[in-house]
C-alpha atoms as a PDB file:
ATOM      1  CA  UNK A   1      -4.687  15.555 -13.056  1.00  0.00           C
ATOM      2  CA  UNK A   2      -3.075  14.965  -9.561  1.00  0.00           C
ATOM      3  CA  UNK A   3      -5.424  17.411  -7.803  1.00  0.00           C
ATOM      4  CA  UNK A   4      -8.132  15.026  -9.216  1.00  0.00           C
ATOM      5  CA  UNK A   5      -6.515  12.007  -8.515  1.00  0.00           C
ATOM      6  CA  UNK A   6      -6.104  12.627  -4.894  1.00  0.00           C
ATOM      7  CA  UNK A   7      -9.478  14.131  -4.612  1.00  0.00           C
ATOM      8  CA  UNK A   8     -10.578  11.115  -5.621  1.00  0.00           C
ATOM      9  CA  UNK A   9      -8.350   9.069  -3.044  1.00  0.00           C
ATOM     10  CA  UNK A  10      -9.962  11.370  -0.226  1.00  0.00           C
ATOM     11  CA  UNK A  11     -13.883  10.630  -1.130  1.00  0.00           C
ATOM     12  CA  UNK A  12     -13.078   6.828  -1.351  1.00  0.00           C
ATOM     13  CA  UNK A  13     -11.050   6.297   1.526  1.00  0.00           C
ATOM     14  CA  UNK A  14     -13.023   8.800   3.289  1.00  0.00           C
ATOM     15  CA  UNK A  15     -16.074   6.621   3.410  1.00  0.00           C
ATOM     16  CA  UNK A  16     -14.103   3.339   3.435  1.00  0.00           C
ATOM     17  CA  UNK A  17     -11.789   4.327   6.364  1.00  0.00           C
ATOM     18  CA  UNK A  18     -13.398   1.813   9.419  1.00  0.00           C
ATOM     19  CA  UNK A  19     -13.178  -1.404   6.724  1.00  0.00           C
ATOM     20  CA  UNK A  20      -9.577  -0.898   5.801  1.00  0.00           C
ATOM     21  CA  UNK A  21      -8.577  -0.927  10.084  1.00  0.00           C
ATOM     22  CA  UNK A  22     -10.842  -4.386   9.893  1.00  0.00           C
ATOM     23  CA  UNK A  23      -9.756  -6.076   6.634  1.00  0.00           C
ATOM     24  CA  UNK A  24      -7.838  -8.712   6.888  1.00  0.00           C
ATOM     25  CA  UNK A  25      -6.035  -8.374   4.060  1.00  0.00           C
ATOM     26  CA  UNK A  26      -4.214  -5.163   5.376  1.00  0.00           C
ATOM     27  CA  UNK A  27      -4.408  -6.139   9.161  1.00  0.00           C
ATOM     28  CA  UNK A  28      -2.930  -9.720   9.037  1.00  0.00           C
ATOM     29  CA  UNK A  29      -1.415  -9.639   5.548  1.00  0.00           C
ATOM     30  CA  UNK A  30       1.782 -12.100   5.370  1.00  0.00           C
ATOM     31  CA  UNK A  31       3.831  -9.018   4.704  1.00  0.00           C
ATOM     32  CA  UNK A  32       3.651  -7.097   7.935  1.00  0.00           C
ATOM     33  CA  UNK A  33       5.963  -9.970   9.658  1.00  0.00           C
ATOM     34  CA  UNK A  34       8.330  -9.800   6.900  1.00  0.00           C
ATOM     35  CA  UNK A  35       8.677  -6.198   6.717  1.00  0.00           C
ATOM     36  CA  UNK A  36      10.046  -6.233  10.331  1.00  0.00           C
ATOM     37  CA  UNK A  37      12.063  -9.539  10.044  1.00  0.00           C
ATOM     38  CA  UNK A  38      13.670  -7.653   6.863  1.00  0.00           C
ATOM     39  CA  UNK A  39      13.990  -3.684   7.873  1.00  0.00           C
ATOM     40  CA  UNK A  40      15.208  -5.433  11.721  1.00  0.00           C
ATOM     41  CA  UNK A  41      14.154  -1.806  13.037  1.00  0.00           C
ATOM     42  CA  UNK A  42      16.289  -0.316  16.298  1.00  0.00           C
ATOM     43  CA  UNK A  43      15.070   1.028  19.348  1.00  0.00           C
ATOM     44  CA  UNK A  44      16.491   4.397  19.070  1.00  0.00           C
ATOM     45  CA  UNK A  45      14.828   5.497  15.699  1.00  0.00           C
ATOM     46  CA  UNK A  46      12.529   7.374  14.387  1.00  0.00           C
ATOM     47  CA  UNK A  47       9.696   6.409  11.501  1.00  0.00           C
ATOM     48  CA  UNK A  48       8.121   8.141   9.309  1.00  0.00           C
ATOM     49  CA  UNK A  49       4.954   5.463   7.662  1.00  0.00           C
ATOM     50  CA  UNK A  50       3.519   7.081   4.697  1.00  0.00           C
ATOM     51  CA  UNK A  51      -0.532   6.442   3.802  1.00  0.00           C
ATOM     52  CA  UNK A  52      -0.979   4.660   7.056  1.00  0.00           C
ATOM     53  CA  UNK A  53      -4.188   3.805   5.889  1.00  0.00           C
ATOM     54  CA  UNK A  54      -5.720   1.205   9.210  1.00  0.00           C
ATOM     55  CA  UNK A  55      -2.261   2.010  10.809  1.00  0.00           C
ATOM     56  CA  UNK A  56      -0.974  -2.136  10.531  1.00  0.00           C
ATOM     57  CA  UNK A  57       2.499  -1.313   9.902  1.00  0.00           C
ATOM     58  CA  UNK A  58       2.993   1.493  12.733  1.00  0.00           C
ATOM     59  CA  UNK A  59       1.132  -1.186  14.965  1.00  0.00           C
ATOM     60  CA  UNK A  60       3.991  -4.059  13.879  1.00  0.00           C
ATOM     61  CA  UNK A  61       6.856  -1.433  13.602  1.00  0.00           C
ATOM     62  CA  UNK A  62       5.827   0.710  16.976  1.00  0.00           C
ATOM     63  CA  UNK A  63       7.144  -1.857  19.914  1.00  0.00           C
ATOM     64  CA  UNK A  64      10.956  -1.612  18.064  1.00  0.00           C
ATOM     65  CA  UNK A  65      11.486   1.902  17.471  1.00  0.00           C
ATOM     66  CA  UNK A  66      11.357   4.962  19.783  1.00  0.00           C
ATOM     67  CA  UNK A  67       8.607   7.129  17.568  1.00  0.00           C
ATOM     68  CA  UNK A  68       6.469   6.548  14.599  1.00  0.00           C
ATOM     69  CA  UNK A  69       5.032   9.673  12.675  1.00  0.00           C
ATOM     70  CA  UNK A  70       1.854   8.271  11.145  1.00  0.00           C
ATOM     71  CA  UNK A  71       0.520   9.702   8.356  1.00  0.00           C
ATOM     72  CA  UNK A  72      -2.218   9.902   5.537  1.00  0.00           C
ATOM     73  CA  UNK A  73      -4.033  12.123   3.162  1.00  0.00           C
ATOM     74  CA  UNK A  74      -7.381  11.337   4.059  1.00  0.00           C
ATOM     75  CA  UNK A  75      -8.386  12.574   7.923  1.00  0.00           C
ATOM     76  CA  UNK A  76     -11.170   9.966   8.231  1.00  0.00           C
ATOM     77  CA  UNK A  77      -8.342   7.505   7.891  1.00  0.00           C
ATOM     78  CA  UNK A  78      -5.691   9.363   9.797  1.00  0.00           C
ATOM     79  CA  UNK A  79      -8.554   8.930  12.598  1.00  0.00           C
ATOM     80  CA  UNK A  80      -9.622   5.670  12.553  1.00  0.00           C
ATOM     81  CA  UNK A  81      -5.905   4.565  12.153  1.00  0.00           C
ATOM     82  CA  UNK A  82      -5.305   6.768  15.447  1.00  0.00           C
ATOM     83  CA  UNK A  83      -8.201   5.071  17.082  1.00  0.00           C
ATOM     84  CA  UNK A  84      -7.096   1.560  15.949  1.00  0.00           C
ATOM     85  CA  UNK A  85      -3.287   2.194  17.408  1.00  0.00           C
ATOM     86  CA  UNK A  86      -4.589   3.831  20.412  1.00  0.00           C
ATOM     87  CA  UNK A  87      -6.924   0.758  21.093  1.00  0.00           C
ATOM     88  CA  UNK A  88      -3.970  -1.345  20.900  1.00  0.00           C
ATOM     89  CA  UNK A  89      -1.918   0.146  23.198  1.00  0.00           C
ATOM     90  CA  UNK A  90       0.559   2.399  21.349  1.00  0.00           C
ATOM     91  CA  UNK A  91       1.670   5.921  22.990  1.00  0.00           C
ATOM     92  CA  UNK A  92       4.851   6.255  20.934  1.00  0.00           C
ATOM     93  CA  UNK A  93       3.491   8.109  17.611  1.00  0.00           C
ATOM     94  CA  UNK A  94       1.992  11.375  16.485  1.00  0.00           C
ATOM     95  CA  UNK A  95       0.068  12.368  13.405  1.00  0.00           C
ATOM     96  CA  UNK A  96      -0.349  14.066  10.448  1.00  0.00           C
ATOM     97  CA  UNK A  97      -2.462  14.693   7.316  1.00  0.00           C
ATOM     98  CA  UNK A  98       0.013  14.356   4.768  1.00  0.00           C
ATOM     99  CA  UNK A  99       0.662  14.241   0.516  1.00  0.00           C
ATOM    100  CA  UNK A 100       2.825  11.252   0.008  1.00  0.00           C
ATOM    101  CA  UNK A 101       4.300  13.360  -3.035  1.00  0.00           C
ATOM    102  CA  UNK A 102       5.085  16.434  -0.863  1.00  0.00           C
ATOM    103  CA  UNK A 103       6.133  15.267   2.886  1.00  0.00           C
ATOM    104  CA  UNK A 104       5.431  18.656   5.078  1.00  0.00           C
ATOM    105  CA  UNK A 105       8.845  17.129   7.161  1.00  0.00           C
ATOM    106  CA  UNK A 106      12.734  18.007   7.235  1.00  0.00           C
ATOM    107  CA  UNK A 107      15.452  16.295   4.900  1.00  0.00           C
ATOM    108  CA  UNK A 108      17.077  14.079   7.083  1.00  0.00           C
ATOM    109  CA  UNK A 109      14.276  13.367   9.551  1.00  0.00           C
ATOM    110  CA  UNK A 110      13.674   9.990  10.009  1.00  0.00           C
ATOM    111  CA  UNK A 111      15.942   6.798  10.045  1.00  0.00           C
ATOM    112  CA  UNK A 112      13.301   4.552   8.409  1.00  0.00           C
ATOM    113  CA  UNK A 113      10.333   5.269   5.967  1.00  0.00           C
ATOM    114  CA  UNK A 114       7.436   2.683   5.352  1.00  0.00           C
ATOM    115  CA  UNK A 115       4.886   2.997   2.972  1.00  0.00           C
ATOM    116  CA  UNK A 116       2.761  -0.489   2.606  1.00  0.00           C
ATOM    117  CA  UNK A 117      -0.126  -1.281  -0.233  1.00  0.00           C
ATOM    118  CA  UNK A 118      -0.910   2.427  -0.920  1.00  0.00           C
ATOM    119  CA  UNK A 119       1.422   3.883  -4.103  1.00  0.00           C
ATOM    120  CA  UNK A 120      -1.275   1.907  -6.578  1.00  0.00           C
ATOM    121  CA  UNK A 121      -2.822   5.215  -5.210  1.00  0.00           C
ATOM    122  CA  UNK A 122      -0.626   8.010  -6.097  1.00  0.00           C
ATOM    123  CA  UNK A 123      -0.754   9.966  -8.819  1.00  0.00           C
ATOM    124  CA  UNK A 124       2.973   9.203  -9.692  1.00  0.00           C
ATOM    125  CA  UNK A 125       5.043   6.955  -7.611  1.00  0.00           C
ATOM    126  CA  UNK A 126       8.475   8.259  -8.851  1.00  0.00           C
ATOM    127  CA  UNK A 127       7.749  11.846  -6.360  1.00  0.00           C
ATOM    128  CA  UNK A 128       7.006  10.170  -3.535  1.00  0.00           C
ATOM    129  CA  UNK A 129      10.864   8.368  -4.104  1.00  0.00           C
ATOM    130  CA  UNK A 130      12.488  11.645  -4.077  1.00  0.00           C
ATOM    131  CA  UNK A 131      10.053  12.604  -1.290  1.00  0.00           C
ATOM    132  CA  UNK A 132      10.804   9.844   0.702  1.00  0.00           C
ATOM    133  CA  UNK A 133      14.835  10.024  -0.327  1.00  0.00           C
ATOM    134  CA  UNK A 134      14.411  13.660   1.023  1.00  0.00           C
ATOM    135  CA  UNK A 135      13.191  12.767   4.595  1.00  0.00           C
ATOM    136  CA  UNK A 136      15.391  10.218   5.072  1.00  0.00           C
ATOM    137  CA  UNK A 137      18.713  10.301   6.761  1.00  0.00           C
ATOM    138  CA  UNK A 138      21.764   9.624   4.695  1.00  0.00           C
ATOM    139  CA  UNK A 139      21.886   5.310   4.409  1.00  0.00           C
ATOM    140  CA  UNK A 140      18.841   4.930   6.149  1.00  0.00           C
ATOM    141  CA  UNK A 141      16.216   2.567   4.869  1.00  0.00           C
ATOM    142  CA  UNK A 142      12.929   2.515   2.885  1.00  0.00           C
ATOM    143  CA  UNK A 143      10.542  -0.349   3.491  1.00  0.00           C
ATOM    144  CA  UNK A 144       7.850  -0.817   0.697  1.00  0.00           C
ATOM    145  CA  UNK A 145       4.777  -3.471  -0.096  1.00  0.00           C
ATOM    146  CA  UNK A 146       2.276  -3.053  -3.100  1.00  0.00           C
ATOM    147  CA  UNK A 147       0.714  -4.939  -5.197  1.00  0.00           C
ATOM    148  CA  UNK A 148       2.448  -5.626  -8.344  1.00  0.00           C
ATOM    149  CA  UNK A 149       1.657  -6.924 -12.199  1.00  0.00           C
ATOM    150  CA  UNK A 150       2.660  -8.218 -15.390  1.00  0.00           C
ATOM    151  CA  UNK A 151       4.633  -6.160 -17.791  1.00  0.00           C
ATOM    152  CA  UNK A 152       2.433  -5.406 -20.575  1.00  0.00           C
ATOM    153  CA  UNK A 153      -1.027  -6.384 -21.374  1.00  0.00           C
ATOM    154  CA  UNK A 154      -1.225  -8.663 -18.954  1.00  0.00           C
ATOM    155  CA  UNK A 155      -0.684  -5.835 -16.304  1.00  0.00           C
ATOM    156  CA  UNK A 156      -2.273  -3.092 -17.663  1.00  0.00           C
ATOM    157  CA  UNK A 157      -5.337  -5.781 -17.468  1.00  0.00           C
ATOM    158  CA  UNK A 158      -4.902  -6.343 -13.915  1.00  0.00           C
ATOM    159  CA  UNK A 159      -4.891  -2.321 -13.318  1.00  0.00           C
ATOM    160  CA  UNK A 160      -8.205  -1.690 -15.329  1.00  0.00           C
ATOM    161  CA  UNK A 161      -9.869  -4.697 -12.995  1.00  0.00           C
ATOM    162  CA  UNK A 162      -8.726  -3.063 -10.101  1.00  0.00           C
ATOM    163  CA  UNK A 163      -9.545   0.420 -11.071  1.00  0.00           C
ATOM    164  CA  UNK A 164     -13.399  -0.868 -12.107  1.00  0.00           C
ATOM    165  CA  UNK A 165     -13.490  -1.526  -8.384  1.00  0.00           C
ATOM    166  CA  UNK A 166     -12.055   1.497  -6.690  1.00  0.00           C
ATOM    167  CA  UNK A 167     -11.747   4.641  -8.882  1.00  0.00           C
ATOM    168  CA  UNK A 168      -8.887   5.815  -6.633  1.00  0.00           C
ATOM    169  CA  UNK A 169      -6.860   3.271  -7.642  1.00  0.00           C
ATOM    170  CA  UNK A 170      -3.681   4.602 -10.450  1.00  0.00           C
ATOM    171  CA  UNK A 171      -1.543   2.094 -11.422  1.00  0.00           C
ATOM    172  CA  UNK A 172       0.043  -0.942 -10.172  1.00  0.00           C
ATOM    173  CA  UNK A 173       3.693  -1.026 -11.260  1.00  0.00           C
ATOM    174  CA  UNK A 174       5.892  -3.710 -12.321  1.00  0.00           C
ATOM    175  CA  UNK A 175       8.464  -5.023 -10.363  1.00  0.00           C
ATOM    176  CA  UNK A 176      11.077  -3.896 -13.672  1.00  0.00           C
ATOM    177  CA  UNK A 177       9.438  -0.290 -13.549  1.00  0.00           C
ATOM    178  CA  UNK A 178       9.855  -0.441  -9.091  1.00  0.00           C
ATOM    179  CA  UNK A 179      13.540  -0.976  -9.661  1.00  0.00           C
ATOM    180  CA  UNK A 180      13.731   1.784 -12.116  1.00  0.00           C
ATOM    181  CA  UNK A 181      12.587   4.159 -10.048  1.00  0.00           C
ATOM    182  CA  UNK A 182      14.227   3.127  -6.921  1.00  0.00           C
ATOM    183  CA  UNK A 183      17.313   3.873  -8.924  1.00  0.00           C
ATOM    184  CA  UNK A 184      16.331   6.621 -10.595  1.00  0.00           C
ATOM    185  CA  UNK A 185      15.526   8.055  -7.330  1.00  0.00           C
ATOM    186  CA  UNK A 186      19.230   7.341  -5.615  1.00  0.00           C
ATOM    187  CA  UNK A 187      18.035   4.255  -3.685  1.00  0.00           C
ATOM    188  CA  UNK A 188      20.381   1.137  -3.207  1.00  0.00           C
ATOM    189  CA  UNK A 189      18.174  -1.802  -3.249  1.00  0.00           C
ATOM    190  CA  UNK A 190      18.592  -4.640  -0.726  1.00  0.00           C
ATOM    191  CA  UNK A 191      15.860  -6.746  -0.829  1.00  0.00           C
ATOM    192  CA  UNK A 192      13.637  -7.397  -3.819  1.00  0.00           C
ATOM    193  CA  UNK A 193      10.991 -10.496  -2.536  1.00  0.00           C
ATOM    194  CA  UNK A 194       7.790 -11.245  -4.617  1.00  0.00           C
ATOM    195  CA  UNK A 195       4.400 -13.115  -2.855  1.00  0.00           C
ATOM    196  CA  UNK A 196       0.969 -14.085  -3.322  1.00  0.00           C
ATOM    197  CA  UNK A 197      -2.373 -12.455  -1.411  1.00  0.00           C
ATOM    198  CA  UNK A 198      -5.211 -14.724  -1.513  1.00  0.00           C
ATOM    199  CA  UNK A 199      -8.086 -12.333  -2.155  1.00  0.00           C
ATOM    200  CA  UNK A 200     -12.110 -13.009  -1.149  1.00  0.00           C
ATOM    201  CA  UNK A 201     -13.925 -11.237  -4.026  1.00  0.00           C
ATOM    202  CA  UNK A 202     -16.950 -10.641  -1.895  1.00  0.00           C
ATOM    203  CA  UNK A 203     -15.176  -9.113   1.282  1.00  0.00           C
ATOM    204  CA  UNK A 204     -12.877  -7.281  -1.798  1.00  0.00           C
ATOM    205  CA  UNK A 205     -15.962  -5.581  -3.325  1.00  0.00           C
ATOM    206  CA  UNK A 206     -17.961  -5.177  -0.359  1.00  0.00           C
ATOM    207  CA  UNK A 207     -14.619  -2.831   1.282  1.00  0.00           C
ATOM    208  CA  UNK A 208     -15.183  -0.765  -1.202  1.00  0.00           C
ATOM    209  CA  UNK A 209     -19.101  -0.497  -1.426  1.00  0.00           C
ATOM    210  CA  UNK A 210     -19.205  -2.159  -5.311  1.00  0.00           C
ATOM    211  CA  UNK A 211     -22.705  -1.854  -7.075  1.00  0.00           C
ATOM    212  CA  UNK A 212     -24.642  -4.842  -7.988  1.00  0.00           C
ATOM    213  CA  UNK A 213     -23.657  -4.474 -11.348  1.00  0.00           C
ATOM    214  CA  UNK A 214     -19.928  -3.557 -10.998  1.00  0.00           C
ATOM    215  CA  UNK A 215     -19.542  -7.139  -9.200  1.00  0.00           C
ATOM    216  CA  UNK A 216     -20.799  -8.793 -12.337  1.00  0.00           C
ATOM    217  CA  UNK A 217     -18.611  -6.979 -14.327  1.00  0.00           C
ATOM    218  CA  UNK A 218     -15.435  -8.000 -12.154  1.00  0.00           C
ATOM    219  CA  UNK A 219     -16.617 -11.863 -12.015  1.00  0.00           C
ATOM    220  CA  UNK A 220     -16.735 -11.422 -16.139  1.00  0.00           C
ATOM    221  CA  UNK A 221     -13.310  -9.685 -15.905  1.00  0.00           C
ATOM    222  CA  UNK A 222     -11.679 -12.710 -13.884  1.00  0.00           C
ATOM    223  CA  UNK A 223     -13.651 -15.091 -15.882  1.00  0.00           C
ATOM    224  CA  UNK A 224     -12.044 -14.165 -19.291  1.00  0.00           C
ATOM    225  CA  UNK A 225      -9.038 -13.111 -18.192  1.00  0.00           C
ATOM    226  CA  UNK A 226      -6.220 -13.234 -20.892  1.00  0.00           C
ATOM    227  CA  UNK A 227      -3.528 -15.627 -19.980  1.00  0.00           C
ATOM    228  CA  UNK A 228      -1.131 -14.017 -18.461  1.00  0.00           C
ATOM    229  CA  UNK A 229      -3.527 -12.177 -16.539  1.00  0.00           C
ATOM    230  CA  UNK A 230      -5.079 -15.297 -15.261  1.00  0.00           C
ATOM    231  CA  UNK A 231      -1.489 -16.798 -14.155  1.00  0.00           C
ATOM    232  CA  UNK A 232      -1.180 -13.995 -12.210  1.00  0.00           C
ATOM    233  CA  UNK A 233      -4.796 -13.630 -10.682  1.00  0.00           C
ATOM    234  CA  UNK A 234      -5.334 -17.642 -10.716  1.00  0.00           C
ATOM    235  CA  UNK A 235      -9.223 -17.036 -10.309  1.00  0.00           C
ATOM    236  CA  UNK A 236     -11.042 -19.879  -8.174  1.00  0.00           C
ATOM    237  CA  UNK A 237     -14.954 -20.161  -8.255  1.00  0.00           C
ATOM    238  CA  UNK A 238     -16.888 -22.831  -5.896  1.00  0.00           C
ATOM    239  CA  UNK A 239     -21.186 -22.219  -5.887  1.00  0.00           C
ATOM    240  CA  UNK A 240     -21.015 -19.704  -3.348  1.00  0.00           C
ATOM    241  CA  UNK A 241     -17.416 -18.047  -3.003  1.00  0.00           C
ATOM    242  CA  UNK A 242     -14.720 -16.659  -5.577  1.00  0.00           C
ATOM    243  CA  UNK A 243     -11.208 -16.103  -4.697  1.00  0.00           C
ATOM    244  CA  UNK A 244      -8.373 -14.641  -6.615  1.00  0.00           C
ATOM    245  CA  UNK A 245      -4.786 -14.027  -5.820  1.00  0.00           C
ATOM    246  CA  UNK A 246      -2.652 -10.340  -6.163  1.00  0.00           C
ATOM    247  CA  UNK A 247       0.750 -10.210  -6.141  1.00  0.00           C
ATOM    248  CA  UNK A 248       2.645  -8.303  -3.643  1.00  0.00           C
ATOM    249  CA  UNK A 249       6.032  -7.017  -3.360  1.00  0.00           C
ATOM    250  CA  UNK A 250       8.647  -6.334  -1.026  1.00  0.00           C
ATOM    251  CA  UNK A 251      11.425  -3.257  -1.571  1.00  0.00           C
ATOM    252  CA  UNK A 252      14.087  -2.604   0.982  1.00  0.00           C
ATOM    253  CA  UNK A 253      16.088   0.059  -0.090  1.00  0.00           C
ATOM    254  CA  UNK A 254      18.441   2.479   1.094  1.00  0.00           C
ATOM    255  CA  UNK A 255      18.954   5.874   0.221  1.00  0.00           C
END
């Protein structure tokens, strides 16, 4: 099943790889700002980001540490994010095609590992923990952001209207089941911080090259939306846009 899962991960983000260095969400999300003010990164380290995807967090992290490994599973995305990072003027990173569940990297190899909306992806977030526990120098820190849900119905909602638009997508934890993990994977949690993303649906869909018929389906998902799914995804229809809201979160831990 994982083999298939991050088959599918490659064909999506294969073809989607320019939009995700462009979207705004991802490029100017409220989160990149935090994620430095929180991790406060040193000059001297080195960074290991994890599904770079358009390469936004090396970009932010890059100017405060002395080397950023950048890394995703897809090449067409490794390469755009590459492009996107050269284009903006950073020199201080290398890259690599990489499994989030099995880093091809040392224990003990990096002082600081980032990983930002991508483990809705993975085929089991609790591996990439241990993974990223592995790589990481004894104390040093793990910075994550994902979208999160609902316990319960109301989440497992939110997951099947993601998943209707991008096959790739997994699962969407909880913020309960992130803290499990972290544990469960020997992390010491600093900094647990919960935000809203206000989503366009038409930019949304579009990213990820939605049929006709799939964005009907979606508007009829956020239309009848069970209550606490609609808290959480607050729909918002005008006669010629829709919006919607996803939930992010922010995990500082240390392992």
């Amino acid at each position: 099943m994982s083999l298939q899962i991050l088959a599918k991960v490659k064909e999506q983000f294969g073809k989607s790889a320019e939009s995700y260095v462009t979207s705004e969400v991802h490029a100017k999300g409220w989160t990149l700002a935090r994620m430095v003010e929180l991790v406060q990164p040193q000059a001297d380290w080195q960074m290991l980001d994890v599904a770079t995807g358009g390469g936004h967090t090396a970009r932010v992290f890059a100017p405060h540490v002395a080397h950023v490994t950048v890394t995703d599973l897809t090449p067409e995305m490794l390469k755009s994010a590459e492009n996107h990072l050269v284009a903006s003027g950073i020199t201080n990173t290398s890259y690599k095609i990489a499994n989030a569940l099995d880093l091809p990297f040392d224990d003990g190899s990096f002082d600081l590992v980032t990983c930002r909306i991508a483990p809705h992806h993975f085929p089991d977030v609790f591996p990439f923990l241990q993974e990223a526990k592995r790589v990481l120098k004894s104390g040093s820190l793990l910075a994550i952001v994902d979208n999160v849900v609902p316990e319960g119905e109301g989440g497992d909602y939110i997951n099947a209207f993601e998943k209707l638009r991008d096959p790739s997508h997994v699962r969407c934890l909880s913020n309960e089941e992130w803290q499990q993990d972290l544990y469960g994977a020997g992390f010491e949690l600093h900094h647990n911080e919960e935000g809203r993303m206000k989503i366009e649906f038409a930019s949304w869909t579009a990213r990820m090259n939605v049929s006709d018929l799939d964005r009907v389906r979606l508007q009829a998902l956020l239309k009848q939306a069970p209550p606490e799914a609609h808290a959480s995804l607050t729909p918002e229809f005008s006669s010629d846009r829709i919006h919607f809201y996803l939930q992010r979160i922010i995990l500082v831990a240390s392992g």
